[in-house]
C-alpha atoms as a PDB file:
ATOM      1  CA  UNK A   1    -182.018 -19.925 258.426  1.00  0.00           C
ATOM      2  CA  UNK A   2    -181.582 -23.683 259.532  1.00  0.00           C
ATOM      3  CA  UNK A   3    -183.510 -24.433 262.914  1.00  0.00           C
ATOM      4  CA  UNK A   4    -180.802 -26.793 263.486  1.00  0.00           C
ATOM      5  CA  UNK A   5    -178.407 -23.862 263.561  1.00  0.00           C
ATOM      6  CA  UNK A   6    -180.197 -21.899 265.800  1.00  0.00           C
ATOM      7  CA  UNK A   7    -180.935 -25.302 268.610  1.00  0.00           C
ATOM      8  CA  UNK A   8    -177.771 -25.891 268.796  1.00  0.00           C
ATOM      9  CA  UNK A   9    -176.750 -22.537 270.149  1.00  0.00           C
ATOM     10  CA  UNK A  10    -175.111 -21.920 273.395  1.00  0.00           C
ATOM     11  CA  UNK A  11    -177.029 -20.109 275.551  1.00  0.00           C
ATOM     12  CA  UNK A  12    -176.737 -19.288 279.790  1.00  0.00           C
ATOM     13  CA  UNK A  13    -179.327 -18.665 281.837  1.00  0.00           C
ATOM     14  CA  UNK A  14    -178.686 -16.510 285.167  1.00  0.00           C
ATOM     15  CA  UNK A  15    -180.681 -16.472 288.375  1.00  0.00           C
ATOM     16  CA  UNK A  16    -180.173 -17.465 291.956  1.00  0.00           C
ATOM     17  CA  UNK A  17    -184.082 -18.468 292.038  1.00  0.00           C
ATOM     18  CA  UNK A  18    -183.916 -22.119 291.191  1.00  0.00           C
ATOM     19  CA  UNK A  19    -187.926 -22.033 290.332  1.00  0.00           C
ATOM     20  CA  UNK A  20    -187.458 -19.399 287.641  1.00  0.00           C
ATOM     21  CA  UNK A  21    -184.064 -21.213 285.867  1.00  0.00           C
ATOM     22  CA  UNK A  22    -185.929 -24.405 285.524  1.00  0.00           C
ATOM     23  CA  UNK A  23    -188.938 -22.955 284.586  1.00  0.00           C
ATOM     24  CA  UNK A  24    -186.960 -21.194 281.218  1.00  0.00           C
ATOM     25  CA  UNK A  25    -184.507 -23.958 281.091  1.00  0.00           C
ATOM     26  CA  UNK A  26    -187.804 -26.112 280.548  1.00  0.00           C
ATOM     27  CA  UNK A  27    -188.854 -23.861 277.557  1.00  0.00           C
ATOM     28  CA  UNK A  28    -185.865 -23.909 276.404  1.00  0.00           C
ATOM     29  CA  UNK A  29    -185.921 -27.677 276.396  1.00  0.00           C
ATOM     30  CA  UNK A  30    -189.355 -27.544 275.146  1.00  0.00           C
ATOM     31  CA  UNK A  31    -188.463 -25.619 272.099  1.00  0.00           C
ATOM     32  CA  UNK A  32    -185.456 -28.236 271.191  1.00  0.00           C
ATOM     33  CA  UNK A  33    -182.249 -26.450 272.532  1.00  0.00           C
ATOM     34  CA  UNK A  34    -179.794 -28.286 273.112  1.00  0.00           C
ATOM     35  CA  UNK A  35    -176.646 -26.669 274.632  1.00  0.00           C
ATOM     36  CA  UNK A  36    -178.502 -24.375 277.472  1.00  0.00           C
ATOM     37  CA  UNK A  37    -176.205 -23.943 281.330  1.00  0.00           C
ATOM     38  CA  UNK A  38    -177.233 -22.708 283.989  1.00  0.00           C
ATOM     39  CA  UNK A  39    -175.910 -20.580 287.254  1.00  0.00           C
ATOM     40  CA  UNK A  40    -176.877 -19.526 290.341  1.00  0.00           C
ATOM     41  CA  UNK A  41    -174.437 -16.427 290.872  1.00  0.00           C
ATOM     42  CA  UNK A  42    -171.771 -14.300 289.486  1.00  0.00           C
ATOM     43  CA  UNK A  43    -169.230 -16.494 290.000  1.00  0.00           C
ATOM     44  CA  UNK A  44    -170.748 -19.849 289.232  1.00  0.00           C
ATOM     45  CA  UNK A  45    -171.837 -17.817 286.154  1.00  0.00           C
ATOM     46  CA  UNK A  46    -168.034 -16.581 284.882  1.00  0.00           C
ATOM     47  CA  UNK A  47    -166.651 -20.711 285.113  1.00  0.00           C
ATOM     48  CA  UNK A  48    -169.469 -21.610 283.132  1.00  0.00           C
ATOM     49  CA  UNK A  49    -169.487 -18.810 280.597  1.00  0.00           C
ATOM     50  CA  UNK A  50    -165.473 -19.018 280.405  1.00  0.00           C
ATOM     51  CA  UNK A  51    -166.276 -23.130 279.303  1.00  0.00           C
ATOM     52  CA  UNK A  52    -169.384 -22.514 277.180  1.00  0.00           C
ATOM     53  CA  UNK A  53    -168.685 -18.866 275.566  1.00  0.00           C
ATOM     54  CA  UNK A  54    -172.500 -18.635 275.369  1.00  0.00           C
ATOM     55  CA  UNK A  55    -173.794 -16.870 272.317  1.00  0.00           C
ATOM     56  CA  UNK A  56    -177.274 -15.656 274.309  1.00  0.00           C
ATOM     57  CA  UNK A  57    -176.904 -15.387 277.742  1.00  0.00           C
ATOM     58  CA  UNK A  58    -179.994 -14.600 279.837  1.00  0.00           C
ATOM     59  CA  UNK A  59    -179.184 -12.744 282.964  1.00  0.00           C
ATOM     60  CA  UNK A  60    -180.837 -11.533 286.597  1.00  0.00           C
ATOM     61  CA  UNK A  61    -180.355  -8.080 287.747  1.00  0.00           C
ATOM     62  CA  UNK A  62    -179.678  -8.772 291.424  1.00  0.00           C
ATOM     63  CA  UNK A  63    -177.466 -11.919 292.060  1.00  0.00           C
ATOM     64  CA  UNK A  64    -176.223 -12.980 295.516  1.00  0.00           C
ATOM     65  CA  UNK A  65    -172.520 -12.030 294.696  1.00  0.00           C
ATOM     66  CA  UNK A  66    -173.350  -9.334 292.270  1.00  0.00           C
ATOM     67  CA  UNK A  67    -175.257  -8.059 289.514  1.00  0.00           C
ATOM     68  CA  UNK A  68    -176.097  -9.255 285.821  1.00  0.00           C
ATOM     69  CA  UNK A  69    -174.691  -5.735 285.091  1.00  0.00           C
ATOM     70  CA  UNK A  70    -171.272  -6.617 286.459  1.00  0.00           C
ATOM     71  CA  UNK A  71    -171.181  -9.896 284.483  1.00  0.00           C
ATOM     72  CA  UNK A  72    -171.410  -8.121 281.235  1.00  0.00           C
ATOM     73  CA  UNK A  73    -168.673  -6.102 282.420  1.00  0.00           C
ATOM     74  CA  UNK A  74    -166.827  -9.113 283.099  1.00  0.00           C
ATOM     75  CA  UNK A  75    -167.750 -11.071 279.813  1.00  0.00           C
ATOM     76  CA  UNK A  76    -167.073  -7.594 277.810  1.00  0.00           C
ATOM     77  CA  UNK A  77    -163.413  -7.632 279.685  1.00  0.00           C
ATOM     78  CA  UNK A  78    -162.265 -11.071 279.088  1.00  0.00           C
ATOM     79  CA  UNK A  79    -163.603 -11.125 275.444  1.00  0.00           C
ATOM     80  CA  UNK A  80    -166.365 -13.383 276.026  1.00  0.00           C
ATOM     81  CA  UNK A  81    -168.955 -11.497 274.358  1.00  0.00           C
ATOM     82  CA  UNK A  82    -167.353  -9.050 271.582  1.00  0.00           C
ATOM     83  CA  UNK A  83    -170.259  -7.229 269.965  1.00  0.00           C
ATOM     84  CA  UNK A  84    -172.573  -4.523 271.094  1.00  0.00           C
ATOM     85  CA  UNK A  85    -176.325  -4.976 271.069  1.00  0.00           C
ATOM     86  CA  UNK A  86    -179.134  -3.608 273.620  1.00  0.00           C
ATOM     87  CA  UNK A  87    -180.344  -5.389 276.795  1.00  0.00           C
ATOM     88  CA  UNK A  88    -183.849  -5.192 278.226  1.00  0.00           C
ATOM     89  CA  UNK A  89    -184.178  -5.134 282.217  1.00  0.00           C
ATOM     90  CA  UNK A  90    -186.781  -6.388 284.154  1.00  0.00           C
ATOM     91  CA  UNK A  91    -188.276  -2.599 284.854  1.00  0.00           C
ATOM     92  CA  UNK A  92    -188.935  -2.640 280.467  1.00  0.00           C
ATOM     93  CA  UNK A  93    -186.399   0.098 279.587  1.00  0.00           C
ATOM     94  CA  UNK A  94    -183.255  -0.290 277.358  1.00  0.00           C
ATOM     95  CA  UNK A  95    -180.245   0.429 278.090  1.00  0.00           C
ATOM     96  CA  UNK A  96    -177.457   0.388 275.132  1.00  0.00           C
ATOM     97  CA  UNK A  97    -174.506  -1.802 277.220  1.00  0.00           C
ATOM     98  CA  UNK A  98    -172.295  -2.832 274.240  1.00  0.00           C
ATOM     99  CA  UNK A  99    -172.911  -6.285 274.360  1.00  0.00           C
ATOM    100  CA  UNK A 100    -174.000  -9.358 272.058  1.00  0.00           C
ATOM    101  CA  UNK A 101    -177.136 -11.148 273.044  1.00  0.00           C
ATOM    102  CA  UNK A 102    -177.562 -10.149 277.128  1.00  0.00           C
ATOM    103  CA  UNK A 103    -180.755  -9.880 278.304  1.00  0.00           C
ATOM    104  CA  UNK A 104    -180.794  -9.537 281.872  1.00  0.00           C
ATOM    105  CA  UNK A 105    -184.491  -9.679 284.123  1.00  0.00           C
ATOM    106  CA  UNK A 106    -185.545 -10.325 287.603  1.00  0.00           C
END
């Protein structure tokens, strides 16, 4: 696979602690990505997302307006992320949530 096709991906990243989104949004920079957004809530999260259409997004548990649980249901309902695939909380246990590429943590 081409590493240019996999830099270029879009990808959001999720928390409401600033520290933490620039700390991965600096690895992600790091590592050559080019296309990474950020948010600081559920809502801030859903514009961005509904511009973007991430193909990864990285997501916090607890958010100040709601949960990275409800924002899969969210992306899932308005067709932002169509296929299933398995998330990984912060607590290390999977749960199958039939989405594409959500990973949320705290």
């Amino acid at each position: 696979m081409n590493e240019d096709y996999l830099l270029n991906k879009r990808i959001l990243l999720v928390d409401d602690e600033q520290e933490l989104l620039d700390m991965v949004l600096s690895i992600f920079i790091e590592y050559g990505f080019q296309n990474v957004k950020t948010a600081k809530s559920v809502k801030e999260a859903m514009e961005e997302a509904e511009k973007s259409r991430p193909e990864l997004a990285i997501l916090d548990v607890m958010l100040p307006d709601g949960s990275g649980f409800d924002l899969i249901r969210n992306f899932l309902n308005l067709g932002i992320i169509e296929s299933r695939n398995y998330i990984r909380t912060s607590y290390g246990s999977f749960l199958y949530a039939g989405t594409n590429g959500i990973s949320p943590f705290s």
